[in-house]
Protein backbone atom coordinates (compact mmCIF):
# COMPACT_ATOMS: atom_id res chain seq x y z
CA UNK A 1 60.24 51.48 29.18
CA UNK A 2 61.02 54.70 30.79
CA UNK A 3 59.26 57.88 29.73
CA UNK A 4 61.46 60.26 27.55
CA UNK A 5 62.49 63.47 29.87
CA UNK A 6 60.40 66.16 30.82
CA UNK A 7 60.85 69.23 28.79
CA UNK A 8 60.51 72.77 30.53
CA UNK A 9 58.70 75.28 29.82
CA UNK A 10 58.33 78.86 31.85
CA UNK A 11 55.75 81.80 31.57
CA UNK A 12 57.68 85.48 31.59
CA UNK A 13 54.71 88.03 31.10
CA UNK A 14 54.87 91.04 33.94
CA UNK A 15 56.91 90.37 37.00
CA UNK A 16 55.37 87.07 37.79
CA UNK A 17 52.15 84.88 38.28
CA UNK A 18 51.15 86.91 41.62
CA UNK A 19 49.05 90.01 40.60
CA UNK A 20 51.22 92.59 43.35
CA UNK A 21 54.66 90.73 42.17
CA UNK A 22 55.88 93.92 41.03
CA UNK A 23 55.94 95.00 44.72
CA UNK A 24 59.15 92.75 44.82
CA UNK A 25 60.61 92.98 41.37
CA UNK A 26 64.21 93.83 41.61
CA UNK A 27 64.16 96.97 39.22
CA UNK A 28 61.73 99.89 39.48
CA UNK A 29 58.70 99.68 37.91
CA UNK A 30 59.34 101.81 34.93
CA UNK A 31 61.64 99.27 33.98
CA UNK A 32 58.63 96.39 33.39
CA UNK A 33 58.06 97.60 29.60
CA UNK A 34 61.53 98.31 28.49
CA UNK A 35 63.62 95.88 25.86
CA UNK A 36 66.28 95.19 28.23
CA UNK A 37 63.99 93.38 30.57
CA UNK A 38 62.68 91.33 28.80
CA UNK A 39 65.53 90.55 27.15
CA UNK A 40 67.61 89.57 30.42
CA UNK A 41 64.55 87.53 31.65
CA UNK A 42 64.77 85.53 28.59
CA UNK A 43 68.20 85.08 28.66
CA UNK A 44 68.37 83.88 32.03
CA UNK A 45 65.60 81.27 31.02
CA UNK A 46 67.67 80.16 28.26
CA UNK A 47 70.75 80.00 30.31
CA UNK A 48 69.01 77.97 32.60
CA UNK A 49 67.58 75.28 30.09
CA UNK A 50 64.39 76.14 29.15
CA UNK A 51 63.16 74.59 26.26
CA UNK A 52 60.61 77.44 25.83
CA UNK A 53 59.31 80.62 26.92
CA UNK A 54 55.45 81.72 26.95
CA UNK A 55 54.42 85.57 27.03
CA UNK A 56 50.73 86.17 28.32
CA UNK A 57 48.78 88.13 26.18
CA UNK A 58 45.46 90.11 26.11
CA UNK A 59 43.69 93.53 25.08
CA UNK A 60 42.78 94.63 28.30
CA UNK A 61 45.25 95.77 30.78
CA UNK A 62 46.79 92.85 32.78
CA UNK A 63 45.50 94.66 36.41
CA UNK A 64 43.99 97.67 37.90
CA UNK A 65 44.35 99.69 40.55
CA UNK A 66 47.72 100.36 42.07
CA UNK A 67 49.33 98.11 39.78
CA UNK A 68 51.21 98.45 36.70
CA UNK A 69 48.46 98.79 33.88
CA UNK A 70 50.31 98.14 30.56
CA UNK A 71 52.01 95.55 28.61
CA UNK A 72 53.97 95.36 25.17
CA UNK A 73 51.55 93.20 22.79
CA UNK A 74 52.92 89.40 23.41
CA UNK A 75 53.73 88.78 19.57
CA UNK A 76 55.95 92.02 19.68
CA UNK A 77 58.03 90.91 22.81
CA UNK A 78 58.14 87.49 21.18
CA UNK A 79 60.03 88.62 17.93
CA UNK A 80 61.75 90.68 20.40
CA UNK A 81 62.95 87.85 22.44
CA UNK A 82 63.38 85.51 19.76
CA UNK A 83 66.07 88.31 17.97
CA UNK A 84 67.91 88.14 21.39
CA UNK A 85 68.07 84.40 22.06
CA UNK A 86 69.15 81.89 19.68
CA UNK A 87 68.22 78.56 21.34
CA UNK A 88 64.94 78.72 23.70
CA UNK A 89 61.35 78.65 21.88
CA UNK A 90 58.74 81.36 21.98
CA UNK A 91 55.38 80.68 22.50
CA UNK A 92 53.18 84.35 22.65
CA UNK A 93 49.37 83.63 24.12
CA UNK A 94 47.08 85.29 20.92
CA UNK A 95 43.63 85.09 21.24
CA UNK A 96 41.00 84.54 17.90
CA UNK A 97 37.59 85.48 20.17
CA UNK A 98 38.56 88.74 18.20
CA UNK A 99 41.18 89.08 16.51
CA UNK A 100 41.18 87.73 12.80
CA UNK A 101 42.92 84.55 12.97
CA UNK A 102 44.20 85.76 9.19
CA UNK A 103 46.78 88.42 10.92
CA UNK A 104 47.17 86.39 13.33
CA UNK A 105 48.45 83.44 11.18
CA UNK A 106 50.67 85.67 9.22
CA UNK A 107 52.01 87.50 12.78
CA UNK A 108 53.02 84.03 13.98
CA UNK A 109 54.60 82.83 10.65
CA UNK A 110 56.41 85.85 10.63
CA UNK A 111 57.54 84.73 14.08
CA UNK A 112 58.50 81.40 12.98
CA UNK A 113 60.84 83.35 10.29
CA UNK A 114 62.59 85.47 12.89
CA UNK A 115 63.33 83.24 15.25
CA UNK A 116 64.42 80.21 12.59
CA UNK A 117 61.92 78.06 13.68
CA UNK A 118 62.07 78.61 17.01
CA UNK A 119 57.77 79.81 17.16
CA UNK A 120 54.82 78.47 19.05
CA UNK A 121 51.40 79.64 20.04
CA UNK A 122 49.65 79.34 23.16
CA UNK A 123 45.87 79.45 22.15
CA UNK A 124 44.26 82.11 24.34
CA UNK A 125 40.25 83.42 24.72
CA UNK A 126 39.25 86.82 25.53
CA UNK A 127 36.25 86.26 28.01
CA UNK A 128 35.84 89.60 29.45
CA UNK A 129 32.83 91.34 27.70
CA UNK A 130 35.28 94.66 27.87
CA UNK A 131 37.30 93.03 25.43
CA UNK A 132 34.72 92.90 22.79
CA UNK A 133 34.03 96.59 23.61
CA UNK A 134 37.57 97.40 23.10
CA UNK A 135 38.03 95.24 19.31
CA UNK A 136 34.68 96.50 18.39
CA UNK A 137 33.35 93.69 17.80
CA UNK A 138 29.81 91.64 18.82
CA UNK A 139 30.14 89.89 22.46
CA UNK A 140 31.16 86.39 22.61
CA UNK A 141 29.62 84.87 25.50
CA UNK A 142 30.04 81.25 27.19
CA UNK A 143 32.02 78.36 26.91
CA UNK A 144 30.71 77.19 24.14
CA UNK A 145 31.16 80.57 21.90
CA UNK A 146 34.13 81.00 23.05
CA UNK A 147 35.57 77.36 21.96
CA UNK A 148 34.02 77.68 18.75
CA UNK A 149 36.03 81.25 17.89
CA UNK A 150 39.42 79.56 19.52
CA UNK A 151 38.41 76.02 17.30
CA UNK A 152 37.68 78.04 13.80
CA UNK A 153 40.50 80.43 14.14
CA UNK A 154 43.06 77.58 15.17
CA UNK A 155 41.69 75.75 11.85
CA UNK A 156 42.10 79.02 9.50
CA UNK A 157 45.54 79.94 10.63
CA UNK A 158 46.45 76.30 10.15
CA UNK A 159 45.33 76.17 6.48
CA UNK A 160 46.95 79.58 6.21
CA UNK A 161 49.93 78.03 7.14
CA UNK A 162 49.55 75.11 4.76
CA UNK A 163 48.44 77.44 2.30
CA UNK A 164 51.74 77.97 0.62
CA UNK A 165 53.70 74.48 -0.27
CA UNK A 166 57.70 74.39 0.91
CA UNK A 167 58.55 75.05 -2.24
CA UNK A 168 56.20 77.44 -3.98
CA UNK A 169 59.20 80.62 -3.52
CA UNK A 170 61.44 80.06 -6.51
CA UNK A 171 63.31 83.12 -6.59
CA UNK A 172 64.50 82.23 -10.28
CA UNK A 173 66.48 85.53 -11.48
CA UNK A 174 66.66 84.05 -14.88
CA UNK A 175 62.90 83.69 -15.45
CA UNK A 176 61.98 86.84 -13.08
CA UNK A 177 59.75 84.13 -11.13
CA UNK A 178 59.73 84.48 -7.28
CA UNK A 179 56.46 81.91 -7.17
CA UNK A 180 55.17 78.85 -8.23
CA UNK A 181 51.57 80.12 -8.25
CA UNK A 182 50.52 76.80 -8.89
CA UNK A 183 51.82 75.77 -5.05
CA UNK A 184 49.64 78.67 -3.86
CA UNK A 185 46.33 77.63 -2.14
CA UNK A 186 42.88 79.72 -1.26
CA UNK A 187 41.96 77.88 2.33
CA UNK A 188 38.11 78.99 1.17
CA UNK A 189 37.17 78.64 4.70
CA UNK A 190 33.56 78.93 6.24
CA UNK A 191 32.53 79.30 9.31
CA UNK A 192 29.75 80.31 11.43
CA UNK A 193 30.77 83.85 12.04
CA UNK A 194 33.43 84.40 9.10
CA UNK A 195 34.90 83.31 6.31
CA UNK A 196 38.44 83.41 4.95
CA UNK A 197 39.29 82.58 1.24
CA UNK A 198 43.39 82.88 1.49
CA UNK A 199 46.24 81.98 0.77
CA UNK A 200 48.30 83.55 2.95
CA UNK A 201 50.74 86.71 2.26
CA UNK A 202 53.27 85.18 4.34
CA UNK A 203 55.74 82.23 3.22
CA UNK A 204 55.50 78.63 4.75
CA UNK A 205 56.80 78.73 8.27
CA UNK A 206 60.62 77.12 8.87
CA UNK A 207 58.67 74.49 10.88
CA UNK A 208 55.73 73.88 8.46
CA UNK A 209 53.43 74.78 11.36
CA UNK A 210 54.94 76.59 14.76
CA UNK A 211 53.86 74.56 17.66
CA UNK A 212 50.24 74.68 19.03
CA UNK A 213 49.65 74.65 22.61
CA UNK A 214 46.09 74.60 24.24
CA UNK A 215 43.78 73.84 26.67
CA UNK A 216 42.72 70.49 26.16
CA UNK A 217 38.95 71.69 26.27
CA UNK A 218 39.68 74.31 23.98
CA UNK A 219 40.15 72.70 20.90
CA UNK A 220 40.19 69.35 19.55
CA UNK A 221 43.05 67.30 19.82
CA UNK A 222 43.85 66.86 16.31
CA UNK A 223 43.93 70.42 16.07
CA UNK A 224 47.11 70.64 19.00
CA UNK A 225 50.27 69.80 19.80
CA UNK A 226 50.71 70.15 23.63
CA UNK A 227 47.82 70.17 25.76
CA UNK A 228 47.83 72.69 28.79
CA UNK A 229 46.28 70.73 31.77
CA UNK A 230 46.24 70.91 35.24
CA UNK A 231 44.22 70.12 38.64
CA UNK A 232 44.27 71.19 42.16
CA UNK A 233 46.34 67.83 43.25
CA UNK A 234 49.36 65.72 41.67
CA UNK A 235 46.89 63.10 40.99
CA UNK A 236 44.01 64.86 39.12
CA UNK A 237 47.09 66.71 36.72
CA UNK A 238 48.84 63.64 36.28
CA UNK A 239 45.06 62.12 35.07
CA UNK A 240 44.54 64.83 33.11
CA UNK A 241 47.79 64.52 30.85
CA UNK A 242 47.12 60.55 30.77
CA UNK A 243 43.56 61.73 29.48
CA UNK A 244 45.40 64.33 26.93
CA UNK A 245 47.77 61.43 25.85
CA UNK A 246 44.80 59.03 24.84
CA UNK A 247 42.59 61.62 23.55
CA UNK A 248 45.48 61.77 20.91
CA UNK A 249 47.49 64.88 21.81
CA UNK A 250 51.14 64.03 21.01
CA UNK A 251 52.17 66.21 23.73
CA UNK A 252 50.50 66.71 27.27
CA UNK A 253 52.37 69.77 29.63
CA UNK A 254 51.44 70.31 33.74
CA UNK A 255 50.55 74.09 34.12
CA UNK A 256 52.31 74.80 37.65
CA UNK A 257 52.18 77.86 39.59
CA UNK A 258 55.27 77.71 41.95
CA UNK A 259 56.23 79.52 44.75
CA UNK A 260 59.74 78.67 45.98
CA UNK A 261 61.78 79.27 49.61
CA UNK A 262 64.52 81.81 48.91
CA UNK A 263 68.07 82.14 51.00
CA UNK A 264 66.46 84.86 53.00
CA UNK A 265 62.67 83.99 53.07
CA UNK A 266 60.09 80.97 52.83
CA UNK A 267 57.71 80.79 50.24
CA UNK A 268 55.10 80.91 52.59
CA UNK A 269 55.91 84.62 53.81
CA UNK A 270 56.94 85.45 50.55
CA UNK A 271 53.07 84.86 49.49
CA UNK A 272 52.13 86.34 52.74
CA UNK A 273 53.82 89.52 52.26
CA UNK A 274 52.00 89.91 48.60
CA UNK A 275 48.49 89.06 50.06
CA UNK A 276 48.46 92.13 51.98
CA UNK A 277 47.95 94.27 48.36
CA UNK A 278 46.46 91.36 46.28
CA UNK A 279 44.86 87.30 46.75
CA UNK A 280 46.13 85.28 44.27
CA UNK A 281 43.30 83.48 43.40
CA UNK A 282 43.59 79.32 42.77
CA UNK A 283 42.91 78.32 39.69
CA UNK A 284 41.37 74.61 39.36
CA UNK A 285 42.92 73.88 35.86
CA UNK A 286 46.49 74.62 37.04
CA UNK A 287 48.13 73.04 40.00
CA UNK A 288 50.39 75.12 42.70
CA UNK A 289 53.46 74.05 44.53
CA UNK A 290 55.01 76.10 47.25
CA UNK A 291 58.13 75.20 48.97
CA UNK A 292 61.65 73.99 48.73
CA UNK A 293 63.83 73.34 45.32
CA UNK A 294 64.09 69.58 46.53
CA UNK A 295 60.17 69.33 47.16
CA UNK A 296 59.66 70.87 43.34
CA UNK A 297 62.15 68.69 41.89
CA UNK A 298 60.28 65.41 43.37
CA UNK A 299 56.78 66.84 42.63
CA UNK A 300 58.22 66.65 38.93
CA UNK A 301 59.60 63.56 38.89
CA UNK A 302 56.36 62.25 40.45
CA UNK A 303 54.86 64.16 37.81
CA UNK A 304 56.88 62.84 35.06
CA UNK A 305 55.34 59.46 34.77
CA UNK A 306 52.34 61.09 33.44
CA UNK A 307 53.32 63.96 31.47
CA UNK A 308 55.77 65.15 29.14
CA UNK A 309 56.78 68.27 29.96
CA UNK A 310 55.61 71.13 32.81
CA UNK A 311 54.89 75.31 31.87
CA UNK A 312 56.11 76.85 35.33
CA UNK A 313 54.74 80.25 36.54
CA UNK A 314 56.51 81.49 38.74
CA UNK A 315 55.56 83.67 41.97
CA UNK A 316 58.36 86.49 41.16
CA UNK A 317 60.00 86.63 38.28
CA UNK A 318 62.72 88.09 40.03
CA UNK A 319 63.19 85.96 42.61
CA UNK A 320 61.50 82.35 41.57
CA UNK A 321 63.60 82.20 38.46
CA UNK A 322 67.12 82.54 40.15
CA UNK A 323 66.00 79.82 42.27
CA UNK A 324 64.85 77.55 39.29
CA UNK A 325 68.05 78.52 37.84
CA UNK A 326 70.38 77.43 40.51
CA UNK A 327 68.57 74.56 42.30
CA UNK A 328 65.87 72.95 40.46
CA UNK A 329 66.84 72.77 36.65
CA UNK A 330 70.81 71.26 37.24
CA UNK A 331 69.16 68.73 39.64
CA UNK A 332 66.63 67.95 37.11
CA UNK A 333 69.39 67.72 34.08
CA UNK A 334 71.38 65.75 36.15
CA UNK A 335 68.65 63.02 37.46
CA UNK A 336 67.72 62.84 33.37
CA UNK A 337 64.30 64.04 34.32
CA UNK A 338 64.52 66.91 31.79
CA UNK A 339 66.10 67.36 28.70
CA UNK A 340 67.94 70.89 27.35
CA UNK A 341 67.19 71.94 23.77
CA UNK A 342 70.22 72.03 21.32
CA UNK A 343 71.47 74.63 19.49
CA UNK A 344 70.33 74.97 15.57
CA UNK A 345 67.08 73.21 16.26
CA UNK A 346 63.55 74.14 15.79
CA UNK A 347 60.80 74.01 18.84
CA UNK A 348 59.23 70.87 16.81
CA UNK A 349 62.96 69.12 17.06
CA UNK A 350 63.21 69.83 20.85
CA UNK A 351 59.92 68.70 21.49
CA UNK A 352 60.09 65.42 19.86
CA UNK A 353 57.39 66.28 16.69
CA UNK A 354 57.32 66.21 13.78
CA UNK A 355 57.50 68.23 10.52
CA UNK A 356 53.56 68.78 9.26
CA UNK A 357 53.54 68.49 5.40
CA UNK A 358 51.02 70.91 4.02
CA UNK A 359 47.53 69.42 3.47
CA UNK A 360 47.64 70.92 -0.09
CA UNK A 361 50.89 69.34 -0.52
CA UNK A 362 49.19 66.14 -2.81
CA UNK A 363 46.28 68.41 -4.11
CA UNK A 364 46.70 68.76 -7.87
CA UNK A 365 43.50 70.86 -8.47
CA UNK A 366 44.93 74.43 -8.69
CA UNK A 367 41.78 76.00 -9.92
CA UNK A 368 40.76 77.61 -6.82
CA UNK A 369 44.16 79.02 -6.80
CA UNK A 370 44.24 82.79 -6.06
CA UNK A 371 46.04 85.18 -8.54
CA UNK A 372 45.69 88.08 -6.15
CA UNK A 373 47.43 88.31 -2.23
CA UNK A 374 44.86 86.96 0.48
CA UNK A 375 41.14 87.80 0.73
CA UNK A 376 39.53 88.30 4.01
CA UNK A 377 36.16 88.73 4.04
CA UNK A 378 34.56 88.36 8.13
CA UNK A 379 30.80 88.20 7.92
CA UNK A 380 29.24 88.70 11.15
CA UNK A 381 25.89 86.66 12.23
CA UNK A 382 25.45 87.10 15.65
């Protein structure tokens, strides 16, 4: 049987994946943080047939030196892009190291809301001990840490999410009821550096649960719905989305950093050209491709046998894009090795998954139900 087709996904944060890509943006640089670039970056993505769009996110500034040192928060160019689109999905990268995954659960329902169910999260760490520094909060340090903050927060702002059944908002004029309190839920979570008692402020999202993507040594596998993997050769990410697959992720997605030959240069001297400000290091959890359309195109298809869908990150923004837009994606849609998302359909519906009931939906103890909006309390132990 042959595998279903791959869907596409493309990373948009800054001018590109190459830290001195704004050297060849095709706008000056004040432009990077207005709303009207962002919004015609995502609507050229959409055009193209992107099933989603991811924004990279963190606290610190995304470079130093000569480079542009700012960004708009992800989750705020997200609603952004999702109130200028109506068909892509829009998957901000929000870290938990620090942040309390209670705001951040009601930030990405509200998401879900805006964009009609159109929401996803990529599941990000904050490993730089200047991040800590700038939340104010005690250093996480290691891998191990650092899993445990992205594992507990991914569990609270699920049971956030649960927290309120589909149809606890009545909105019954005659009986000046807007809730079934009884469909309300305290989470009453505990962990090892917090706790959260809930529910959330925030209504069930249109999708139950917007769609979790992660590293797949992040977080468990029950906990996601697309793994992130990657390797430094065809083979190793193909094995590692085979490894996603029967670790039971129902979703496994090659992270590829491309590079592509323009009319008027290779991609080879277009790297060349940015290596004289900036190396762009090689990551061994995400695989690279530089090159022709045609060469992309077949490294997906080879690609496809093992995975079901590919994040792309491009080079240049700019320039990449245009070229994914003219030459790769059309040859893609018309081999049938990707699929478009339709119009009026959530993220989960383009992505094959399904609707998550809420784990309180069959729970008919509604002692521990709260009378009062959310309680956070965050104990700290370290």
């Amino acid at each position: 049987m042959p595998r279903p087709a791959l869907r596409l996904a493309v990373e948009l944060d800054g001018e590109g994946a190459h830290p001195a890509a704004w050297r060849r943006a095709a706008h000056a640089p004040a432009e990077l943080l207005t709303p009207r670039r962002i919004a015609r970056t995502a609507a050229a993505a959409e055009n193209a047939g992107f099933t989603l769009v991811t924004l990279d996110d963190s606290i610190l500034p995304p470079s130093s030196g000569a480079g542009p040192v700012g960004r708009i928060g992800a989750v705020e160019r997200a609603a952004f892009v999702a109130a200028a689109t109506s068909v892509v999905g829009v998957a901000p990268v929000v870290a938990t190291t620090y942040a309390e995954p209670f705001h951040v659960s009601s930030q990405l329902s509200s998401l879900d809301h805006v964009s009609a169910g159109r929401a996803g999260w990529v599941v990000g760490t904050e490993e730089d001990p200047t991040a800590a520094r700038a939340w104010g909060r005690p250093l996480v340090e290691g891998p191990e840490a650092l899993a445990r903050e992205a594992r507990d927060g991914l569990r609270v702002v699920r049971d956030l999410w649960d927290s309120w059944e589909d149809d606890a908002v009545i909105r019954s004029v005659a009986t000046s009821r807007y809730l079934d309190r009884e469909r309300l839920h305290a989470i009453d979570f505990e962990g090892e550096t917090y706790s959260v008692k809930g529910p959330s402020i925030v209504p069930r999202p249109p999708q139950g649960r917007p769609v979790v993507l992660a590293r797949q040594d992040l977080v468990p596998a029950e906990l996601t719905d697309v793994a992130l993997v990657g390797g430094t050769t065809a083979a190793e990410t193909g094995a590692a989305g085979e490894a996603a697959k029967a670790a039971g992720v129902p979703l496994a997605f090659a992270e590829i950093e491309v590079a592509l030959d323009t009319p008027r240069e290779s991609a080879r001297e277009r790297i060349a050209d940015l290596e004289r400000y900036s190396p762009w290091e090689e990551r061994p959890d995400r695989l690279r491709y530089s090159g022709s359309a045609e060469g992309l195109v077949a490294l997906l298809a080879e690609l496809a046998a093992h995975v079901d869908g590919v994040r792309l990150l491009p080079l240049v923004l700019d320039e990449d894009l245009s070229v994914l837009s003219r030459l790769v994606l059309p040859e893609l849609f018309v081999r049938r090795l990707a699929t478009r998302p339709l119009p009026g359909t959530t993220l989960r519906t383009s992505l094959g998954l399904p609707r998550p009931v809420s784990r309180f939906a069959t729970d008919t103890d509604t002692d521990a139900v709260s009378a009062t909006p959310a309680a956070l309390v965050r104990e700290e132990t370290r």
